[in-house]
C-alpha atoms as a PDB file:
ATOM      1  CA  UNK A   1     -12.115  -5.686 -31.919  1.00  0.00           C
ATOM      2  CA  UNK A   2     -11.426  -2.598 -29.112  1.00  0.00           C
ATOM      3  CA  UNK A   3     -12.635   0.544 -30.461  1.00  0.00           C
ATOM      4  CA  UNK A   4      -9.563   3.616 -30.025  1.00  0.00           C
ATOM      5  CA  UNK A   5     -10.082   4.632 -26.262  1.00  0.00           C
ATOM      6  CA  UNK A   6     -10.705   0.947 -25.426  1.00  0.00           C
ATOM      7  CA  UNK A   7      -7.621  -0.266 -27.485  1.00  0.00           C
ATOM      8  CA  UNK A   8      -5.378   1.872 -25.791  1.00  0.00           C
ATOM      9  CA  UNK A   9      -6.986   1.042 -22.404  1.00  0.00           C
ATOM     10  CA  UNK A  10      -6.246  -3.143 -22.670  1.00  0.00           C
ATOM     11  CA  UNK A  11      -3.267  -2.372 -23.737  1.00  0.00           C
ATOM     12  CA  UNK A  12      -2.295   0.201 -21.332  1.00  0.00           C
ATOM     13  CA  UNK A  13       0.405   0.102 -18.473  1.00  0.00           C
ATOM     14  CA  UNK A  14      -0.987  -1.860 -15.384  1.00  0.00           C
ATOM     15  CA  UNK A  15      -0.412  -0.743 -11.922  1.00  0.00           C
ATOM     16  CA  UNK A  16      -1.566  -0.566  -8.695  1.00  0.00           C
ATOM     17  CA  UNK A  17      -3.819   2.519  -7.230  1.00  0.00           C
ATOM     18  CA  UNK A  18      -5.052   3.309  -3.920  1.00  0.00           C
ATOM     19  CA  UNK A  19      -8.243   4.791  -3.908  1.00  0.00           C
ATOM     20  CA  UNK A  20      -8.310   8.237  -2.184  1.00  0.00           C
ATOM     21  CA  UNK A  21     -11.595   9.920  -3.033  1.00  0.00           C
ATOM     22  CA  UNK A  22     -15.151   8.794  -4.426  1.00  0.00           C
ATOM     23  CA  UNK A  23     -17.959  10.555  -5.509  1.00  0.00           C
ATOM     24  CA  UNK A  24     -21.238   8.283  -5.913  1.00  0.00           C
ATOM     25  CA  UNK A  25     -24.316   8.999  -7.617  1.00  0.00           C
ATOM     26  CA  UNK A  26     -27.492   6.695  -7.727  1.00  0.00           C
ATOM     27  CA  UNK A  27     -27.844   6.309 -11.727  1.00  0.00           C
ATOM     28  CA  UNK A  28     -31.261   3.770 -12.241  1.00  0.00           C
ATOM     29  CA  UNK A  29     -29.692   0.288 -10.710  1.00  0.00           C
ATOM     30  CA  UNK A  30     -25.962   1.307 -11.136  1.00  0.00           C
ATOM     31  CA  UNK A  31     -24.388   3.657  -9.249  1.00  0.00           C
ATOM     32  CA  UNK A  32     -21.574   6.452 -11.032  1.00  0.00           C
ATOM     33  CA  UNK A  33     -18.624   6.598  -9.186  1.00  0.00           C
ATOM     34  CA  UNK A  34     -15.728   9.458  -9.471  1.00  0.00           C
ATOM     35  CA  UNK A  35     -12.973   7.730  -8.473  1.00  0.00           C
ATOM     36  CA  UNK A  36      -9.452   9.500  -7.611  1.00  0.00           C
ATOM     37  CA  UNK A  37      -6.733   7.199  -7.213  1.00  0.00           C
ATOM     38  CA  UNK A  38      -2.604   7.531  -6.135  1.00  0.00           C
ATOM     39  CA  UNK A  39      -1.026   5.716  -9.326  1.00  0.00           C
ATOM     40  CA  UNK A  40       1.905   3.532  -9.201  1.00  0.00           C
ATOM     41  CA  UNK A  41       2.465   2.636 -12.592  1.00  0.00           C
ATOM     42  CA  UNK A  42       5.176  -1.086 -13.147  1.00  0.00           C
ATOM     43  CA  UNK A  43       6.690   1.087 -15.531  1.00  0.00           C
ATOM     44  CA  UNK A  44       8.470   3.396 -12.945  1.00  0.00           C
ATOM     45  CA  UNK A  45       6.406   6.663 -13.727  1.00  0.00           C
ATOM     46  CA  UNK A  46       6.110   8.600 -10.442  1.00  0.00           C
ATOM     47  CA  UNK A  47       3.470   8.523  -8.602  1.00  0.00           C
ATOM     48  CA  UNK A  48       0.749  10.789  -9.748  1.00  0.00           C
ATOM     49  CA  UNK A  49      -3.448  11.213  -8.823  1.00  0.00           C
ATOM     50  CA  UNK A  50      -6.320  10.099 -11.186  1.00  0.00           C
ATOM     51  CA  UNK A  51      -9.604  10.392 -11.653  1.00  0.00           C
ATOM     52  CA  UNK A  52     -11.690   7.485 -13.843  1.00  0.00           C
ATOM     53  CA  UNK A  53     -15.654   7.344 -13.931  1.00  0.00           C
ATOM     54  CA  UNK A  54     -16.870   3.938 -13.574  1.00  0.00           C
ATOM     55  CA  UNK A  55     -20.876   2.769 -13.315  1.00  0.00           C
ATOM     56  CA  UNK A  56     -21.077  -0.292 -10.487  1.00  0.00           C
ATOM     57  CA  UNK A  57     -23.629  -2.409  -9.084  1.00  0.00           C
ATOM     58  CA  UNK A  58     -24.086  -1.067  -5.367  1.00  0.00           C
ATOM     59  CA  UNK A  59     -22.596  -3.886  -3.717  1.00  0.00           C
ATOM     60  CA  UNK A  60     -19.478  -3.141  -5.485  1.00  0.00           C
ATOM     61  CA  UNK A  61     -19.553   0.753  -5.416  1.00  0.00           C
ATOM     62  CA  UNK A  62     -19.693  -0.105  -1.251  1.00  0.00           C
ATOM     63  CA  UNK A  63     -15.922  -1.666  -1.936  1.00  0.00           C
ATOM     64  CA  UNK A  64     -14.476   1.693  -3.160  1.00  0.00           C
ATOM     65  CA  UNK A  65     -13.854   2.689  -0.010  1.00  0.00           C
ATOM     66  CA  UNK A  66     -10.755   6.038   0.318  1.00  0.00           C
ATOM     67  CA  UNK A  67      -7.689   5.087   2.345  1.00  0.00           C
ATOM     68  CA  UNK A  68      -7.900   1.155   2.370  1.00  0.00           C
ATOM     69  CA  UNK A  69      -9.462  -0.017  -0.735  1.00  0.00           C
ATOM     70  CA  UNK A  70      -6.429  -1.071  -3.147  1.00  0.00           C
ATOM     71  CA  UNK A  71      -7.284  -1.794  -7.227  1.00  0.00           C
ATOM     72  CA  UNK A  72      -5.529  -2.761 -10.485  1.00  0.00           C
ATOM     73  CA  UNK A  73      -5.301   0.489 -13.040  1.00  0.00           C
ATOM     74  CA  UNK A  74      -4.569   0.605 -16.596  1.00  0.00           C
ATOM     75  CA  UNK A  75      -2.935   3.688 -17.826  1.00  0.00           C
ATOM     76  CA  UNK A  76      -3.083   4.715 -21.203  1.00  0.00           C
ATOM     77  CA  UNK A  77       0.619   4.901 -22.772  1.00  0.00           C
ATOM     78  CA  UNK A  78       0.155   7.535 -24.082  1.00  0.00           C
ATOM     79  CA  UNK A  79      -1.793   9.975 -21.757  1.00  0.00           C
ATOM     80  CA  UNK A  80      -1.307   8.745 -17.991  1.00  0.00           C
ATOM     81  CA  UNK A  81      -3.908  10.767 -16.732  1.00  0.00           C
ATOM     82  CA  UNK A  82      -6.301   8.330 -18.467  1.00  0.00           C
ATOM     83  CA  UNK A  83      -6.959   5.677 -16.382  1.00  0.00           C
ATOM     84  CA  UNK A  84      -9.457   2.556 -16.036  1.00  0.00           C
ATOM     85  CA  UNK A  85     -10.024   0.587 -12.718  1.00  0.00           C
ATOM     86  CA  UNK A  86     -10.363  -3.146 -12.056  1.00  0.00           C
ATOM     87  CA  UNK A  87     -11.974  -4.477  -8.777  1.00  0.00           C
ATOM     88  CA  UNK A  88     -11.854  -7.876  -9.736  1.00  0.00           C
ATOM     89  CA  UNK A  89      -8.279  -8.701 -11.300  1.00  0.00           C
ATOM     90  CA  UNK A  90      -5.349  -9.234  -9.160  1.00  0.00           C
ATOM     91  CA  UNK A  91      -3.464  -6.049  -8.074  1.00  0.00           C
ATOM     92  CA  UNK A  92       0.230  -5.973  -9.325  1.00  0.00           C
ATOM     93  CA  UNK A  93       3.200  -5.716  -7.063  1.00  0.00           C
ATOM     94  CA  UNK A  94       4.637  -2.190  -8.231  1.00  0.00           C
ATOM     95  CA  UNK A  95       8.581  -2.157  -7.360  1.00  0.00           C
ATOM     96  CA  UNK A  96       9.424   1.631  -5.395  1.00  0.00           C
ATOM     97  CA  UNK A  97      12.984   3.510  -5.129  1.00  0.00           C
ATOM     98  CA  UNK A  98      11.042   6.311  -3.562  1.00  0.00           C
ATOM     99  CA  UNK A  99      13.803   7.322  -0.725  1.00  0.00           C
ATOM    100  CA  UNK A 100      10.974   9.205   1.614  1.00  0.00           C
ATOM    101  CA  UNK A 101       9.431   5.648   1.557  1.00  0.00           C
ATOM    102  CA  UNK A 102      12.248   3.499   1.863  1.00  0.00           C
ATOM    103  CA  UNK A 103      14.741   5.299   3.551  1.00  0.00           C
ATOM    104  CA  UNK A 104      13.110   5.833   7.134  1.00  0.00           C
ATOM    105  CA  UNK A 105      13.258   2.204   8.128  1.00  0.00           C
ATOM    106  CA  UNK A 106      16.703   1.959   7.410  1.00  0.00           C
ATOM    107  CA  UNK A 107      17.933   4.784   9.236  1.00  0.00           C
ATOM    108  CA  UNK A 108      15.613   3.596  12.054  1.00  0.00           C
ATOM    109  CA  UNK A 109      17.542   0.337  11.924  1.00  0.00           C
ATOM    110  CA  UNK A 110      20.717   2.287  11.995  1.00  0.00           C
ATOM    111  CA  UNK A 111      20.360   4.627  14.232  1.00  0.00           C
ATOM    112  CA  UNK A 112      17.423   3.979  16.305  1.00  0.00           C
ATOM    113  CA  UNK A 113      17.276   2.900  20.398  1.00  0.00           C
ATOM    114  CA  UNK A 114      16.023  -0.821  20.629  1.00  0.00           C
ATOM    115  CA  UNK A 115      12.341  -1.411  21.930  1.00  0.00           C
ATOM    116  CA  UNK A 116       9.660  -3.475  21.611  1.00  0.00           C
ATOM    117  CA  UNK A 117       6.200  -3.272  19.967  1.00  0.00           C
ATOM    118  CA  UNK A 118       3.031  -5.081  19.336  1.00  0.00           C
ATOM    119  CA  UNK A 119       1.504  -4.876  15.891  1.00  0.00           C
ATOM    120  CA  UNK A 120      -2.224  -3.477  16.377  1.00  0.00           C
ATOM    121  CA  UNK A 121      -3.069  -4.095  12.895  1.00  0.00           C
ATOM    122  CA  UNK A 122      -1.670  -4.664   9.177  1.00  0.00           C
ATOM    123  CA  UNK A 123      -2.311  -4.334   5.449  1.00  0.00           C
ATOM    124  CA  UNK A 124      -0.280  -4.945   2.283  1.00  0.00           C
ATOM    125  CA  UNK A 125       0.650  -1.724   0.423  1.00  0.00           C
ATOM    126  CA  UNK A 126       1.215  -4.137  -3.190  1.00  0.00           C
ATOM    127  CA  UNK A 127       4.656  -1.954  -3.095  1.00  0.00           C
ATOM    128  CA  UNK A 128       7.858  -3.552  -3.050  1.00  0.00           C
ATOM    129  CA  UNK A 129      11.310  -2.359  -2.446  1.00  0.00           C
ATOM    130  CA  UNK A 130      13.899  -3.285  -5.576  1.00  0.00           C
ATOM    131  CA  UNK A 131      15.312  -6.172  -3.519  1.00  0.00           C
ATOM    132  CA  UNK A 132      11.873  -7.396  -3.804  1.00  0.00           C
ATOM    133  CA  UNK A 133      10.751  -7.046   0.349  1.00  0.00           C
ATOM    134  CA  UNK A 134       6.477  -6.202   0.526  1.00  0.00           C
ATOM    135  CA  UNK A 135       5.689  -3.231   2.105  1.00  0.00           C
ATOM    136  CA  UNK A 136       3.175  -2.964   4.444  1.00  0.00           C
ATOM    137  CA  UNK A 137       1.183  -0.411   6.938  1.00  0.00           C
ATOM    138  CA  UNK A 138       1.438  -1.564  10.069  1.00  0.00           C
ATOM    139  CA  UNK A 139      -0.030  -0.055  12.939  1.00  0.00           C
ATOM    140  CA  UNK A 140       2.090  -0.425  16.285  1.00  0.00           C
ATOM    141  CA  UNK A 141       2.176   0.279  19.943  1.00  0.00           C
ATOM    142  CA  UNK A 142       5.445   0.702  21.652  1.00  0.00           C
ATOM    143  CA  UNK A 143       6.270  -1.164  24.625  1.00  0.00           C
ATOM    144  CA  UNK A 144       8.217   2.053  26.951  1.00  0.00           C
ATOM    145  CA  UNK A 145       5.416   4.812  26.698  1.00  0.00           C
ATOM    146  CA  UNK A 146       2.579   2.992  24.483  1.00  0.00           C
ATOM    147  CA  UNK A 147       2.238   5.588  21.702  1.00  0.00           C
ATOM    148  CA  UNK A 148       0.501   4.166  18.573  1.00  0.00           C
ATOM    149  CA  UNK A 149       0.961   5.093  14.966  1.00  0.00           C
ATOM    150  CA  UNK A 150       1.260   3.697  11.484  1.00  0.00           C
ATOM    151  CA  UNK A 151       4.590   2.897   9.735  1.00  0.00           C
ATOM    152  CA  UNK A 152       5.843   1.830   6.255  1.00  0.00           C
ATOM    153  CA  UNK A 153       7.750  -1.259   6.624  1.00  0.00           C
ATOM    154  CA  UNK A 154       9.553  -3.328   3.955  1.00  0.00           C
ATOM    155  CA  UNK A 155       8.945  -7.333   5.221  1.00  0.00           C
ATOM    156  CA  UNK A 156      11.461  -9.965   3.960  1.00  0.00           C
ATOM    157  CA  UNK A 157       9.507 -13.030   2.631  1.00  0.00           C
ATOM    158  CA  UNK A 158      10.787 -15.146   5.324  1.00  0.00           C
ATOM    159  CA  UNK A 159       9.283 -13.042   8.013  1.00  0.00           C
ATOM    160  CA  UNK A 160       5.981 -12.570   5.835  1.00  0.00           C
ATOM    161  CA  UNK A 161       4.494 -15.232   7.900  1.00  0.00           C
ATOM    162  CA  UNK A 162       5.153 -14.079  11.348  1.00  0.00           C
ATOM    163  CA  UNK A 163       3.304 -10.558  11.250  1.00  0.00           C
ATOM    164  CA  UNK A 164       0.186 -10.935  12.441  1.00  0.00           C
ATOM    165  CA  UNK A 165      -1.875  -8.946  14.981  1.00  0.00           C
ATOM    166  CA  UNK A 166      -0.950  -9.220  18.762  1.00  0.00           C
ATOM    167  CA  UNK A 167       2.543  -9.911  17.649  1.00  0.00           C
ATOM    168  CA  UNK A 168       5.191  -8.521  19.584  1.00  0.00           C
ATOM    169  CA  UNK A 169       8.710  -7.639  17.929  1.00  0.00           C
ATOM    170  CA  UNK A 170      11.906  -6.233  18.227  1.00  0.00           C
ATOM    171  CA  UNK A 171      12.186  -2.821  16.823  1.00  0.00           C
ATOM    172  CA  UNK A 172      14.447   0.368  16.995  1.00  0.00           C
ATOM    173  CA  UNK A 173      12.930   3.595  17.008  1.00  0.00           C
ATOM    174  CA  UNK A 174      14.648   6.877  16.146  1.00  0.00           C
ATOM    175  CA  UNK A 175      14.717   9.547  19.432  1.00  0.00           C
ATOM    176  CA  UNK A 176      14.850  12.184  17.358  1.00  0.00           C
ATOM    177  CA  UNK A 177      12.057  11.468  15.335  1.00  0.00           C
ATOM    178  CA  UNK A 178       9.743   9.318  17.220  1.00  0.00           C
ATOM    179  CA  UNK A 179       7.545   8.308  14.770  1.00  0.00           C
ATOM    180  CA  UNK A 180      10.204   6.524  12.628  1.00  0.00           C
ATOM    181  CA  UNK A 181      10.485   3.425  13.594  1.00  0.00           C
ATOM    182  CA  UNK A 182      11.596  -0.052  12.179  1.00  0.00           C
ATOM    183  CA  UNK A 183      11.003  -3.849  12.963  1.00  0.00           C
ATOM    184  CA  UNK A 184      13.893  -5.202  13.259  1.00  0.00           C
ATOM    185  CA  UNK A 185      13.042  -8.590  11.064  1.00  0.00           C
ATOM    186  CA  UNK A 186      17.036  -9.936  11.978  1.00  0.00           C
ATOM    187  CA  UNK A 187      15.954  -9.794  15.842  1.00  0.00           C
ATOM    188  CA  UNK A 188      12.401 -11.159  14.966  1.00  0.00           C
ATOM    189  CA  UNK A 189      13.850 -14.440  12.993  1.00  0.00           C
ATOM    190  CA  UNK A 190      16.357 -15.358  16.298  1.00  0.00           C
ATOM    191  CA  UNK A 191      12.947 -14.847  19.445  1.00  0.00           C
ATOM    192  CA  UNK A 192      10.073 -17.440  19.969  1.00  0.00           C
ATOM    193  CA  UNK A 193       7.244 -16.419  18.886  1.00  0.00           C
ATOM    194  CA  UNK A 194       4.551 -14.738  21.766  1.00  0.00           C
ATOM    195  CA  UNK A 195       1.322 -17.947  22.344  1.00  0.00           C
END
């Protein structure tokens, strides 16, 4: 049986956290890692930073690595700020209605002038917008003056497949704001794909 803090831990509120910050100290064979984390809880909370001390072998303290290492996190119910970390269990998808992530795209879309881009490089955010579309950070470089920067775009399963690295797309990109810019997935699904 799960002592008290334990108890409450496995049967805690899973969600996803991106690691942020980590403070490592050699401790004998382990090593002690601080570990801040952003917290998306399934539950809806909003999203909120965490700090969890965890001992690791050194081959998996190297994995905890701020601003791309994703983990599982088990909030207690009763005190968010206490939170555990899993490296080795599968991250949840966590469901956002956060309109400063989800509403640039679409205005993009809207309003934006058409280009085209090639996507430099990609990761999976294990966010999801409520029609159920992955987000992901994808790194771009526009086709007219070759800027490059990073933007938060929902992808439809059907066009999960086709990002990839080297890709080029269809996009619209806001003139305004030049940063905010959108892949425009409807465009991608009727072009061949580039050899």
């Amino acid at each position: 049986m799960l002592g008290g803090k334990k108890r409450h831990m496995a049967s805690g509120i899973i969600g996803r956290g991106a690691v942020v910050d980590v403070q490592k100290t050699q401790a004998g064979p382990l090593v002690k890692c601080a570990v801040t984390v952003g917290v998306r809880l399934v539950d809806g909370t909003d999203p909120y930073r965490a700090t969890c001390n965890i001992a690791l072998a050194p081959s998996l303290a190297e994995q905890l690595v701020p601003g791309s290492t994703f983990v599982k996190v088990r909030a207690d119910a009763h005190d968010h700020s206490r939170v555990t970390i899993s490296l080795i269990e599968e991250i949840p998808v966590v469901t956002i209605s956060d309109p400063r992530a989800l509403e640039p795209p679409v205005r993009a879309l809207r309003d934006g002038r058409p280009c085209r881009v090639t996507v430099l490089a990609h990761a999976r955010q294990w966010l999801q917008t409520p029609a159920g579309d992955e987000l992901y950070a994808i790194t771009v470089r526009v086709d007219y003056d070759r800027s490059e920067f990073q933007i938060n775009q929902p992808v439809p399963a059907a066009s999960a497949a086709t990002l990839q690295d080297g890709q080029e797309f269809a996009a619209r990109r806001l003139v305004a704001e030049p940063n905010v810019l959108a892949i425009d997935w409807a465009a991608a699904a009727t072009t061949t794909p580039v050899a």
